[in-house]
C-alpha atoms as a PDB file:
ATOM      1  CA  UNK A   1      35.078-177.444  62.217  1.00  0.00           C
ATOM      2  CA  UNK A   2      34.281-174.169  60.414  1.00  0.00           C
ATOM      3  CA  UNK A   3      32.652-173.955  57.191  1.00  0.00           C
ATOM      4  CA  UNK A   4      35.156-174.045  54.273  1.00  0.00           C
ATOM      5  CA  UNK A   5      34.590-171.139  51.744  1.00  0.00           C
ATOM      6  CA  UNK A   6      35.145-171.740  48.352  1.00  0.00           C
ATOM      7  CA  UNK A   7      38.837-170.878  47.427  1.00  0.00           C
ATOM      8  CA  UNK A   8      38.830-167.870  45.329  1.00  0.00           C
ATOM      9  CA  UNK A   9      39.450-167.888  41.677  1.00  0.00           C
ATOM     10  CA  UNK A  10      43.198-166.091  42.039  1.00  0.00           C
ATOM     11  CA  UNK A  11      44.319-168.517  43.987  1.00  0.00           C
ATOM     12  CA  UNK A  12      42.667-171.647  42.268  1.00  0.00           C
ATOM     13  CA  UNK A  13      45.966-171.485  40.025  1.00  0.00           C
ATOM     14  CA  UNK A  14      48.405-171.333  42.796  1.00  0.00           C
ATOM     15  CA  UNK A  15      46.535-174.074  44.456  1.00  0.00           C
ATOM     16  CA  UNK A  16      46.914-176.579  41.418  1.00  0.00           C
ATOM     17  CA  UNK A  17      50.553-175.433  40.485  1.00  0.00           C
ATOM     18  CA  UNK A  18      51.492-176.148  44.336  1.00  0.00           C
ATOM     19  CA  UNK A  19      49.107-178.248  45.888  1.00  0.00           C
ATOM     20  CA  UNK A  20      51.263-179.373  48.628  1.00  0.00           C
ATOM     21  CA  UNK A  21      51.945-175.921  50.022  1.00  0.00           C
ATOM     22  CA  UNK A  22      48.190-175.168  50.204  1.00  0.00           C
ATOM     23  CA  UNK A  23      47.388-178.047  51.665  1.00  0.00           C
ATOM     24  CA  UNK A  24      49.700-177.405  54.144  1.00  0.00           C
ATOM     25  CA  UNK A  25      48.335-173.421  54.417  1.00  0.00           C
ATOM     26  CA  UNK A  26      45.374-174.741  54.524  1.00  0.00           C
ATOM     27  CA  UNK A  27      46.070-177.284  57.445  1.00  0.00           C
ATOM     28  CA  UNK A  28      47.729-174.296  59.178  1.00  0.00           C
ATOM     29  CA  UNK A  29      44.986-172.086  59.034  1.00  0.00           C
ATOM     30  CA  UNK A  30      42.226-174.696  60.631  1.00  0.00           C
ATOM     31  CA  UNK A  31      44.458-175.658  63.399  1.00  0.00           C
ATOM     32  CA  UNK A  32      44.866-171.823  64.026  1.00  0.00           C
ATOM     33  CA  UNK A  33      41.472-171.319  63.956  1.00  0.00           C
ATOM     34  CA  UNK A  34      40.031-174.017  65.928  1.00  0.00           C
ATOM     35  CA  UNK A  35      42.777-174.879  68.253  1.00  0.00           C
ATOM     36  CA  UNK A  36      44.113-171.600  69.422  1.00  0.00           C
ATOM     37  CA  UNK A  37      41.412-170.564  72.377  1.00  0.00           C
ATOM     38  CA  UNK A  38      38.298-170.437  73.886  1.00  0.00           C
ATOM     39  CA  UNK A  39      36.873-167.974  71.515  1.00  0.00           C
ATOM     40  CA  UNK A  40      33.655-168.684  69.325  1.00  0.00           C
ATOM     41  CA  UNK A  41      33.583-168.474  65.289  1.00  0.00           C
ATOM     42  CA  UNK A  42      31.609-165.370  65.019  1.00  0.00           C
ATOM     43  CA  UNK A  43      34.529-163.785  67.870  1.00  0.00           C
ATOM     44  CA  UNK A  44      37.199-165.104  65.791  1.00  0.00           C
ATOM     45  CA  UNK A  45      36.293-164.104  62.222  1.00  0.00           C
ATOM     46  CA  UNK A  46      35.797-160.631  63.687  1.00  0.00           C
ATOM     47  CA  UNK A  47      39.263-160.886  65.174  1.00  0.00           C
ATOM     48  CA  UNK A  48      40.422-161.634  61.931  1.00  0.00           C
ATOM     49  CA  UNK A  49      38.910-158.811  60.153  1.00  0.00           C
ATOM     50  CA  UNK A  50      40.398-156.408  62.481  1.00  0.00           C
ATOM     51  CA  UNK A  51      43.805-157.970  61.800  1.00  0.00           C
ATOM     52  CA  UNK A  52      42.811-157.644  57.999  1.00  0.00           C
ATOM     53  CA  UNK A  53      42.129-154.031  58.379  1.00  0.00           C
ATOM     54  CA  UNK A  54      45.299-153.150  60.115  1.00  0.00           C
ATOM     55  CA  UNK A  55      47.456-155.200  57.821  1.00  0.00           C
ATOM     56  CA  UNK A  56      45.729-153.078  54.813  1.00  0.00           C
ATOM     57  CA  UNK A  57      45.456-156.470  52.553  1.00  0.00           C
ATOM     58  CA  UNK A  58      42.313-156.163  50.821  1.00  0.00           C
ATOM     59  CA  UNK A  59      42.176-159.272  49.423  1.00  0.00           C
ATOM     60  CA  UNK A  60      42.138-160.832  53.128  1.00  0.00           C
ATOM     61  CA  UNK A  61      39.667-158.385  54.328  1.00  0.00           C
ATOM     62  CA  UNK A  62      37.104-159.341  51.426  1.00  0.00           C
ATOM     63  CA  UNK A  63      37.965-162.714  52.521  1.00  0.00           C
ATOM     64  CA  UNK A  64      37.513-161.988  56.239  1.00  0.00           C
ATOM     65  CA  UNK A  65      34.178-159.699  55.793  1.00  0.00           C
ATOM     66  CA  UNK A  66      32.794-162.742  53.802  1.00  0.00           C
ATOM     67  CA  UNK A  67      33.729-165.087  56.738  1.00  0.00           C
ATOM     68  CA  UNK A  68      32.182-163.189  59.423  1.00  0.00           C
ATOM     69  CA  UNK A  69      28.990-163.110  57.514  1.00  0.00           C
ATOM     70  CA  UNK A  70      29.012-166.801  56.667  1.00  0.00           C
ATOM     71  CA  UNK A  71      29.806-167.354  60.742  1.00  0.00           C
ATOM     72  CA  UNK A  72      26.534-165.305  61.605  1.00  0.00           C
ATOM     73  CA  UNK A  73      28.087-161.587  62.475  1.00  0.00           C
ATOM     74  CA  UNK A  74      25.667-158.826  60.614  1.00  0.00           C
ATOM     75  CA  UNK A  75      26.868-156.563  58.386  1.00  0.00           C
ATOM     76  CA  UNK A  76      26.456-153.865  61.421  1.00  0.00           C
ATOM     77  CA  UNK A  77      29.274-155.551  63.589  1.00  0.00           C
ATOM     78  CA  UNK A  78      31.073-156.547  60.565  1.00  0.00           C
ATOM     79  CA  UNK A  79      31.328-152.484  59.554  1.00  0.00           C
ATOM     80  CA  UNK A  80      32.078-151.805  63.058  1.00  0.00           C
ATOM     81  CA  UNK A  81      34.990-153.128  62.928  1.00  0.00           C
ATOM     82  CA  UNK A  82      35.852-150.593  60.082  1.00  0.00           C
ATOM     83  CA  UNK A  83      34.827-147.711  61.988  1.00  0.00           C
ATOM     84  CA  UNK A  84      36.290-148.980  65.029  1.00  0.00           C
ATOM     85  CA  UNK A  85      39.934-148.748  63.155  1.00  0.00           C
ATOM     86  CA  UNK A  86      39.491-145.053  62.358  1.00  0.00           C
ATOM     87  CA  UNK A  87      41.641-144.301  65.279  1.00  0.00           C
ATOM     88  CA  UNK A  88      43.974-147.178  64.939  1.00  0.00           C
ATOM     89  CA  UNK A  89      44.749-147.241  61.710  1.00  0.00           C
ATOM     90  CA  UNK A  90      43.496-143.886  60.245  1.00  0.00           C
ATOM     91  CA  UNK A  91      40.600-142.536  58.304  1.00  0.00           C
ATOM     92  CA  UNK A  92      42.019-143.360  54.921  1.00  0.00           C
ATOM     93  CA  UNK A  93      43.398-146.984  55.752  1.00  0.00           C
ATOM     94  CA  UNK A  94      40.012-148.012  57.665  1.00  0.00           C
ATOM     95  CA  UNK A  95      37.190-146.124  54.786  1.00  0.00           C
ATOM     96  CA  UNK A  96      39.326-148.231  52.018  1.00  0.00           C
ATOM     97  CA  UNK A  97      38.786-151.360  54.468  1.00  0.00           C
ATOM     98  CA  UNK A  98      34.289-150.127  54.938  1.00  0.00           C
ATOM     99  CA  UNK A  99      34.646-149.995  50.591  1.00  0.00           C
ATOM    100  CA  UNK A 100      36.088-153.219  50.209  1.00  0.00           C
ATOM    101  CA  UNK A 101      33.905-154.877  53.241  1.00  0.00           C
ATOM    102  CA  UNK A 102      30.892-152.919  51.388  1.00  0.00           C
ATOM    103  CA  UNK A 103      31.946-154.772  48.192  1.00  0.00           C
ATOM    104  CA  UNK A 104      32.110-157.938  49.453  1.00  0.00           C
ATOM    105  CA  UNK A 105      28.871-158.117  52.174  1.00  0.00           C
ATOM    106  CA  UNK A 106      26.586-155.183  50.315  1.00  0.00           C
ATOM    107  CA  UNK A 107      26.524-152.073  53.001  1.00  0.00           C
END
């Protein structure tokens, strides 16, 4: 199984006022993760990134970004996957997503 990051602090109070419901996010997101296909961890956090980029949530692609690190992508693929949405999502949406990655991972 992949290595569990440390739950941020914003959602360390949503964890302990509904533990149940994160436990069962949390149960969700491994099975996801390590059931869904052949890909390998480094493959998959990058996946994820991209899906974090497109969907504009910053908080998920700090979250992502730090995954693919911790899973043994360099920060070159990792901001690749920033540039690579330029045309996808557009300049603006994809250079916030290379700030916040930058924030998170150092640039």
């Amino acid at each position: 199984m992949a290595k569990q990051t440390a739950v941020p602090k914003k959602l360390k109070k949503f964890e302990k006022k509904y533990p149940e419901v994160w436990a069962a996010f949390q149960a969700l997101g491994a099975a996801c993760h390590e059931k869904g296909g052949p890909l390998n961890e480094k493959t998959r956090r990058l996946v994820k990134l991209g899906i974090a980029i497109g969907s504009q949530h910053q908080g998920a692609v700090h979250s992502a970004a730090r995954q693919a690190l911790e899973s043994g992508a360099k920060k070159e693929e990792i901001l690749q996957a920033a540039v690579l949405a330029i045309t996808t999502v557009g300049w603006p949406a994809a250079y916030a997503a290379m700030t916040w990655i930058e924030e998170e991972i150092g640039g």
